[in-house]
N, C-alpha and C. Protein backbone atom coordinates (compact mmCIF):
# COMPACT_ATOMS: atom_id res chain seq x y z
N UNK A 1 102.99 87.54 75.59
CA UNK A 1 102.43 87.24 76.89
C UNK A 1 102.55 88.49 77.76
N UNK A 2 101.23 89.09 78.70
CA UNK A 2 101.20 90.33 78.95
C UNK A 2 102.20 89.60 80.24
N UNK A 3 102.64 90.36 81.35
CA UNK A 3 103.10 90.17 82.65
C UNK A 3 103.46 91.36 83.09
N UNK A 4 103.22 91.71 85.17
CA UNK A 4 102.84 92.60 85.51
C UNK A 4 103.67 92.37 86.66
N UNK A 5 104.73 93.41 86.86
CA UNK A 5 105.05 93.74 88.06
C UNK A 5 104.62 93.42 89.27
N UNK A 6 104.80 93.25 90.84
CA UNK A 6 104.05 93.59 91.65
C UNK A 6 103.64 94.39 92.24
N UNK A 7 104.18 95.95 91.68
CA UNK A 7 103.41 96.75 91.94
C UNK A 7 101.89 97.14 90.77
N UNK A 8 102.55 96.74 89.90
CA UNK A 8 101.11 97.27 88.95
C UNK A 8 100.02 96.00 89.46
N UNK A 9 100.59 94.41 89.84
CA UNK A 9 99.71 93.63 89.84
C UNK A 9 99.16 93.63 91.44
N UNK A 10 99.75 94.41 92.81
CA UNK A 10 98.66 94.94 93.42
C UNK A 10 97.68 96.02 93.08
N UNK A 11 98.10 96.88 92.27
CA UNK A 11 97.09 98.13 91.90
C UNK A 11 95.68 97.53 91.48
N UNK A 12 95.95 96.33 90.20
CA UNK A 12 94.78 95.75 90.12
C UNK A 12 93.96 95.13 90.80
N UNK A 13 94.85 94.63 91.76
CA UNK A 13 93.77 93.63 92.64
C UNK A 13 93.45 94.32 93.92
N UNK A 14 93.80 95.85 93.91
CA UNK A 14 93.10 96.57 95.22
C UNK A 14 93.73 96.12 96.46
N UNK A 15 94.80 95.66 96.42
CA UNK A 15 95.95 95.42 97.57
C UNK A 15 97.01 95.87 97.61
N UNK A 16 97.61 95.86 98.63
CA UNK A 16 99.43 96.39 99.01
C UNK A 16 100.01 95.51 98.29
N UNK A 17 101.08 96.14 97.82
CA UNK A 17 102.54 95.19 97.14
C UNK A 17 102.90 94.02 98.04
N UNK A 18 103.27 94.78 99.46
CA UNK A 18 103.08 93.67 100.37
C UNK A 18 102.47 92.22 100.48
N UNK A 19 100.90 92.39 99.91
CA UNK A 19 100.22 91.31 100.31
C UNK A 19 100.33 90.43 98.74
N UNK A 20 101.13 91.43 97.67
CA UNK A 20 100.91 90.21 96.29
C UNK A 20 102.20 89.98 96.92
N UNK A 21 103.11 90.48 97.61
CA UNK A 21 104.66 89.70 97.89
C UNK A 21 104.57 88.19 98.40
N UNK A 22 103.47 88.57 99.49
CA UNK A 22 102.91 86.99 100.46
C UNK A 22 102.92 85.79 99.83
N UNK A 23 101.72 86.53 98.50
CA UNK A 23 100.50 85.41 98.34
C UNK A 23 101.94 84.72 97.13
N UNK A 24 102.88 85.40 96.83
CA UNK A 24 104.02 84.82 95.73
C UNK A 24 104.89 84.17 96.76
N UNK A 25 105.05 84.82 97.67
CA UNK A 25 105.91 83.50 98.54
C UNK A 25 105.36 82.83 99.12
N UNK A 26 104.34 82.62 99.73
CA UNK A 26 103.46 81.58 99.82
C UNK A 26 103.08 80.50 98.64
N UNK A 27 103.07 80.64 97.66
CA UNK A 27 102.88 79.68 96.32
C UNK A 27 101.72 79.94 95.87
N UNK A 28 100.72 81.25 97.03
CA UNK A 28 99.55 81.11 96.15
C UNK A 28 99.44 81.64 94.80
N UNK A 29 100.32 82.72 94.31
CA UNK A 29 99.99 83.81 93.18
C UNK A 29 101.47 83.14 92.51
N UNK A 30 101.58 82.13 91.47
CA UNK A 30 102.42 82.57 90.80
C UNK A 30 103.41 83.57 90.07
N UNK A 31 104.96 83.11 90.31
CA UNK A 31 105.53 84.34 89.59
C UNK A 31 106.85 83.94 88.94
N UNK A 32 107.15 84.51 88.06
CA UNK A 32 108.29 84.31 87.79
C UNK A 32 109.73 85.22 87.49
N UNK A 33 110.40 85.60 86.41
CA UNK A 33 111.34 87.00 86.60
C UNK A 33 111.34 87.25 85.05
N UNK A 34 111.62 88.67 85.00
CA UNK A 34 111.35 89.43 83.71
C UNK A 34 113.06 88.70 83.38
N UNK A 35 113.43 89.63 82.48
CA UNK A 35 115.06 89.83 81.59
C UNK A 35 115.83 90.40 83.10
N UNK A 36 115.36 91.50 83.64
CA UNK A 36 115.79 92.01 84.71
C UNK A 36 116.08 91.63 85.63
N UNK A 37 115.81 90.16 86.03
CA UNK A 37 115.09 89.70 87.21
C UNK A 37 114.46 89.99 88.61
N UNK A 38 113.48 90.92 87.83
CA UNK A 38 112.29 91.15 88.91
C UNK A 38 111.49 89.94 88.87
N UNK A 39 111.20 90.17 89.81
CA UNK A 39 109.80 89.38 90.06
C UNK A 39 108.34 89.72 89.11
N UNK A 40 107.64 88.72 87.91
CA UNK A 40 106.62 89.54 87.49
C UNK A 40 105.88 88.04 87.63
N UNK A 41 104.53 88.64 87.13
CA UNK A 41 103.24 87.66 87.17
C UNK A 41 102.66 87.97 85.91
N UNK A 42 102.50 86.31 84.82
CA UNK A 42 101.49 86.30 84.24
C UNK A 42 100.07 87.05 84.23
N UNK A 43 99.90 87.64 82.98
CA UNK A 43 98.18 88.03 82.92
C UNK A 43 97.60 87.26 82.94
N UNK A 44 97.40 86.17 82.63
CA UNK A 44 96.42 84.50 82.84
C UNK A 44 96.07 84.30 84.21
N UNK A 45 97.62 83.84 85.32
CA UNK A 45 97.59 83.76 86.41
C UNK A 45 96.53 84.73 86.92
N UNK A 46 97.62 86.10 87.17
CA UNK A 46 96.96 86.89 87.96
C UNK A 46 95.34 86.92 87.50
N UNK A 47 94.87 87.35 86.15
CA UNK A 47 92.90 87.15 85.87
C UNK A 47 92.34 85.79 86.47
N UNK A 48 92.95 84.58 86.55
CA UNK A 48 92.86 83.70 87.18
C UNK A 48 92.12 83.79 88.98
N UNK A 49 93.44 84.33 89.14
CA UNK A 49 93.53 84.50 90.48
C UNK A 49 92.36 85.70 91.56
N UNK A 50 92.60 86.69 90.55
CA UNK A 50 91.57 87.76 90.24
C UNK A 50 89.93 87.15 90.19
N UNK A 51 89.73 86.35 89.53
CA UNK A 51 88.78 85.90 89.43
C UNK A 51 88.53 84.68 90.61
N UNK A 52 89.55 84.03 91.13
CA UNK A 52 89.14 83.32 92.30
C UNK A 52 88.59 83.59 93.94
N UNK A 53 89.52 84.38 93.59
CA UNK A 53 89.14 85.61 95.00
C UNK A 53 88.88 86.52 95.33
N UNK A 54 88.10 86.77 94.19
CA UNK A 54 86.64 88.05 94.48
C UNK A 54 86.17 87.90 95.32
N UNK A 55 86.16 88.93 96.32
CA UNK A 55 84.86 88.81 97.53
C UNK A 55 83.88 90.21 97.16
N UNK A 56 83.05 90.33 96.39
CA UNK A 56 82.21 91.53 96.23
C UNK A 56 81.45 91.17 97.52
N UNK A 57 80.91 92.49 97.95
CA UNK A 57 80.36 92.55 98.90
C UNK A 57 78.23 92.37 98.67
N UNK A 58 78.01 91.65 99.97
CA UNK A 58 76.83 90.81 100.11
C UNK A 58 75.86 91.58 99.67
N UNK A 59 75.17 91.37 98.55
CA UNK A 59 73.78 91.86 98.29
C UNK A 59 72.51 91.65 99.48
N UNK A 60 72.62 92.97 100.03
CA UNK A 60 71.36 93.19 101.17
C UNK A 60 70.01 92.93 100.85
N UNK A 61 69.91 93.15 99.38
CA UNK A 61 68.19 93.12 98.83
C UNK A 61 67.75 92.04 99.16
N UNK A 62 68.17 91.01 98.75
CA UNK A 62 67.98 89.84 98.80
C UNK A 62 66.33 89.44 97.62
N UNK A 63 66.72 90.25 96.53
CA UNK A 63 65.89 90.29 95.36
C UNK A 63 66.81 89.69 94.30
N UNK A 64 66.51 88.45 93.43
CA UNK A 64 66.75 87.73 92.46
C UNK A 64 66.30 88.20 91.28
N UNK A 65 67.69 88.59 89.65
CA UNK A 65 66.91 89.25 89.03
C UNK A 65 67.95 88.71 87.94
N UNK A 66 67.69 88.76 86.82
CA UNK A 66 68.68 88.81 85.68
C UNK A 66 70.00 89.18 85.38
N UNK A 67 70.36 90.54 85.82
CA UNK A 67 71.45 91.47 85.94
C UNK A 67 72.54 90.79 86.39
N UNK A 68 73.25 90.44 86.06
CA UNK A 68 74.91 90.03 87.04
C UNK A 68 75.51 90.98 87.18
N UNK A 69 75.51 92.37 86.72
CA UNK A 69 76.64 93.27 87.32
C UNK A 69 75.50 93.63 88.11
N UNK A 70 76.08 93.60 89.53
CA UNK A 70 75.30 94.10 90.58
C UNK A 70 76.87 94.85 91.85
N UNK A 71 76.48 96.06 92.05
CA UNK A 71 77.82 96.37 92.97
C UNK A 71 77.42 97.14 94.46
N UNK A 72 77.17 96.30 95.14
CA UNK A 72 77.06 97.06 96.55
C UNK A 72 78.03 97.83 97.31
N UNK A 73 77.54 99.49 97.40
CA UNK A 73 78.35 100.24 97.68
C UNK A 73 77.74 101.57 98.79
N UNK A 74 78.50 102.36 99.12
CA UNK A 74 78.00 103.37 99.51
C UNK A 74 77.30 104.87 98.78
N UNK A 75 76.64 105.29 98.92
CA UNK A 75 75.78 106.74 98.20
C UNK A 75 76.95 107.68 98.73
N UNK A 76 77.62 108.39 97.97
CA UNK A 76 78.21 109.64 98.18
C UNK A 76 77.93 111.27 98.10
N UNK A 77 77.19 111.06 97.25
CA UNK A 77 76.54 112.38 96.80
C UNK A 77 75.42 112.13 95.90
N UNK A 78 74.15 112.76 96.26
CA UNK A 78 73.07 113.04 95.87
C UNK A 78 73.02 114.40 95.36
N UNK A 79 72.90 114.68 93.83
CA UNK A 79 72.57 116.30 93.23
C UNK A 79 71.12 115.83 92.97
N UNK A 80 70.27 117.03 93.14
CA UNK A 80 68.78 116.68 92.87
C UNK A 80 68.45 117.83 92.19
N UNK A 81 67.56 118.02 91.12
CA UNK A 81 66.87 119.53 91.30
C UNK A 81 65.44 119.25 90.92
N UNK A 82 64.28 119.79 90.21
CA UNK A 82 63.35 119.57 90.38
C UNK A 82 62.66 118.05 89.49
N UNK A 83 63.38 118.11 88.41
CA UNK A 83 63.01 117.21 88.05
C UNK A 83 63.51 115.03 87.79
N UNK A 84 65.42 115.56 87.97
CA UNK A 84 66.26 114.51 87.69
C UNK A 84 67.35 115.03 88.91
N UNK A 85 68.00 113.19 89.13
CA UNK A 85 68.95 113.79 90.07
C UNK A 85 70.25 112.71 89.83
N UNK A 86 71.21 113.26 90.08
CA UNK A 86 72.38 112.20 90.18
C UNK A 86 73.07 111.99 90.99
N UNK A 87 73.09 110.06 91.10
CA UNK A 87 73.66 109.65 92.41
C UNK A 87 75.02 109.11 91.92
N UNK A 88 75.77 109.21 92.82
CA UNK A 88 76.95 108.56 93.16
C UNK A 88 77.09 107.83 93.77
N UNK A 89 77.93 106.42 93.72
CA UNK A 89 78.14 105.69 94.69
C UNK A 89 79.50 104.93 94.67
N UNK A 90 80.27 104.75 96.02
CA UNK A 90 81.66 103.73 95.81
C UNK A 90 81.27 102.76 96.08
N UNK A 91 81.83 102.01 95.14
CA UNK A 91 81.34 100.34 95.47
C UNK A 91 82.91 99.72 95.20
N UNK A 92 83.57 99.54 95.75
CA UNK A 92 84.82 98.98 96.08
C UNK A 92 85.55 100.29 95.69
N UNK A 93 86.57 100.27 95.14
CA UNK A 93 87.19 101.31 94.13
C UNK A 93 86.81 101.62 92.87
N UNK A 94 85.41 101.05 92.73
CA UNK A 94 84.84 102.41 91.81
C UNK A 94 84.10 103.10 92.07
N UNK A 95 83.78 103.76 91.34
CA UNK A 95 82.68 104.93 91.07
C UNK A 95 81.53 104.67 90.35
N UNK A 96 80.18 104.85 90.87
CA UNK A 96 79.31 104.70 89.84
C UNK A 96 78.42 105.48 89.84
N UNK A 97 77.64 106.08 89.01
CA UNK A 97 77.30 107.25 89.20
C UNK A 97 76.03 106.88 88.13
N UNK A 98 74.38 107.10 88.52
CA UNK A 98 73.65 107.25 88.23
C UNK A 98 72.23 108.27 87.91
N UNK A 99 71.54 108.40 86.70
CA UNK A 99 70.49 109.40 86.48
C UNK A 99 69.39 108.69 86.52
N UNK A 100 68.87 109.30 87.28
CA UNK A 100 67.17 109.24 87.60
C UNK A 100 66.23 110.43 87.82
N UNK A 101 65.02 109.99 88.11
CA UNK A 101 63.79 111.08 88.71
C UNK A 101 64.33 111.53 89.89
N UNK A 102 63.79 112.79 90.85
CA UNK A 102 64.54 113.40 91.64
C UNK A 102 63.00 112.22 92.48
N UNK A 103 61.81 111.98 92.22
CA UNK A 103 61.10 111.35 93.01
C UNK A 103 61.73 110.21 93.16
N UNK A 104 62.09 109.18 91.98
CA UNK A 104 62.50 107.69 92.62
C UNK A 104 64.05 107.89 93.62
N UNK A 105 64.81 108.99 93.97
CA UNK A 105 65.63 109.04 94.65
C UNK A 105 65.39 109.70 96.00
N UNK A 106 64.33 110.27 96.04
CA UNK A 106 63.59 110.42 97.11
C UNK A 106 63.01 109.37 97.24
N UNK A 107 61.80 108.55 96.72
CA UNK A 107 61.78 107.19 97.19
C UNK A 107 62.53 106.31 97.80
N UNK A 108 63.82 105.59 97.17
CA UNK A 108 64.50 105.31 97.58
C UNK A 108 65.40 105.79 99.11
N UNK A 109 65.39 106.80 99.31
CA UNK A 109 65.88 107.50 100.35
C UNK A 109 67.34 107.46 100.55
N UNK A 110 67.93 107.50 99.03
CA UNK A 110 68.65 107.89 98.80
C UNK A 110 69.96 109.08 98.99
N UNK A 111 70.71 109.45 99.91
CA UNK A 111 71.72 110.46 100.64
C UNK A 111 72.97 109.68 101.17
N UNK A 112 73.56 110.74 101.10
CA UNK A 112 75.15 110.26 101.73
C UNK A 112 75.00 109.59 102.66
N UNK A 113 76.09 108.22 102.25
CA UNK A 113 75.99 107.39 103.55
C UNK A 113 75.40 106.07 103.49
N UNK A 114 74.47 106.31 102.73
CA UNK A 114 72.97 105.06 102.58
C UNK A 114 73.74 103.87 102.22
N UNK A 115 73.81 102.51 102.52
CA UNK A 115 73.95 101.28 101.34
C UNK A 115 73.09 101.65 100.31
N UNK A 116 73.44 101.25 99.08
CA UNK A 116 72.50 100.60 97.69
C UNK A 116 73.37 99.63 97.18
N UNK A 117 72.47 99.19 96.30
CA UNK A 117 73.12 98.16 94.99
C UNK A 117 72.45 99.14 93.54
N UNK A 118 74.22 99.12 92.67
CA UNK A 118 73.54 99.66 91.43
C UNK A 118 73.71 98.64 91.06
N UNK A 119 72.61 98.39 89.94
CA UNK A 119 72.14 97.23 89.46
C UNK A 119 72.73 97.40 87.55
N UNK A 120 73.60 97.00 86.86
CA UNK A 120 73.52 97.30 85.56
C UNK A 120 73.09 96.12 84.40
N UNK A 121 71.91 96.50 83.72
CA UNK A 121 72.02 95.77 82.45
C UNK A 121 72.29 96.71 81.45
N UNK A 122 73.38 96.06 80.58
CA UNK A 122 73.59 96.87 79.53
C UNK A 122 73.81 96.24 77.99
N UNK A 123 73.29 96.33 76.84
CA UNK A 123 73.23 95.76 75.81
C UNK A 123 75.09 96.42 75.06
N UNK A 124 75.52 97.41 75.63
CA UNK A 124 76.75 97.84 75.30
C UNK A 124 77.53 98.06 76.56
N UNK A 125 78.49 97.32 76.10
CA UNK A 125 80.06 97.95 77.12
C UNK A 125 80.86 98.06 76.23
N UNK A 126 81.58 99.35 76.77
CA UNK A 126 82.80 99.34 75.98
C UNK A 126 84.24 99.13 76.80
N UNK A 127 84.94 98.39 76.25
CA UNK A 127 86.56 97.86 76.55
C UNK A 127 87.23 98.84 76.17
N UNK A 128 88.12 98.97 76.91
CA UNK A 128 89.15 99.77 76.28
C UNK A 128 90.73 99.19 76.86
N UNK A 129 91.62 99.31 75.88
CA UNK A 129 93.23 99.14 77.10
C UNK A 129 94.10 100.18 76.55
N UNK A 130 95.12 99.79 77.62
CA UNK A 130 95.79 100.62 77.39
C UNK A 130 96.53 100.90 76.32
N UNK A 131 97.02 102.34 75.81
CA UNK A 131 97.27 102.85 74.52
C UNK A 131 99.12 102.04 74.20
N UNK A 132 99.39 101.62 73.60
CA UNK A 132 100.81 100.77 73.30
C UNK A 132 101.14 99.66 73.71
N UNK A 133 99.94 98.89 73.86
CA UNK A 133 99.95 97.50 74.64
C UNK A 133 99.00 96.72 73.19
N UNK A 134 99.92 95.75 72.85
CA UNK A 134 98.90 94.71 71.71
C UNK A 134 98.58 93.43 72.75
């Protein structure tokens, strides 16, 4: 059974240690104690939990499409040159970074700053974890 600190199990969920301290003394985030007795949290729970209280942020398009990974974020950097260009964008704490025509990113009007949504369909993802963890 994996189980995660509260510091590694705010890292994942993009919060202060602080606020997984709350939501465990409050009763919302289950926890229980290692050998050590720290305080740790189930991987079940926490993906659980993780998964209950996602707030991704509101798709502006308001265009209906197939795709479920959809991540609304900010444009950080636009490289263009004459023919292809690559965008960047943060969309929570990631990074996503896309190739296109240097025209459809001029279309788009695309530059630092802008909202977008990158939109992904992909017939491959790859998983990966971490190296000494079964």
């Amino acid at each position: 059974m994996t189980q995660y600190r509260i510091r590694e199990s705010a890292e994942l969920l993009g919060v202060s240690d602080d606020t997984v301290r709350r939501w465990v003394d409050a009763g919302t985030l289950p926890a229980g104690k290692d050998a050590s007795g720290r305080k740790v949290i189930d991987g079940v729970d926490l993906a659980e939990f993780a998964r209950n209280h996602a707030t991704p942020a509101a798709d502006p398009s308001g265009v209906r499409r197939s795709a479920r990974n959809r991540f609304v974020g900010l444009v950080t950097r636009v490289i263009a040159d004459g023919v292809m260009a690559q965008v960047e964008m943060q969309c929570g704490p990631h990074t996503v970074v896309s190739l296109m025509s240097s025209e459809a990113a001029r279309e788009l009007g695309l530059e630092p700053g802008r909202m977008a949504v990158a939109v992904v369909k992909a017939t491959t993802v790859i998983v990966e974890t971490p190296g000494g963890s079964s």
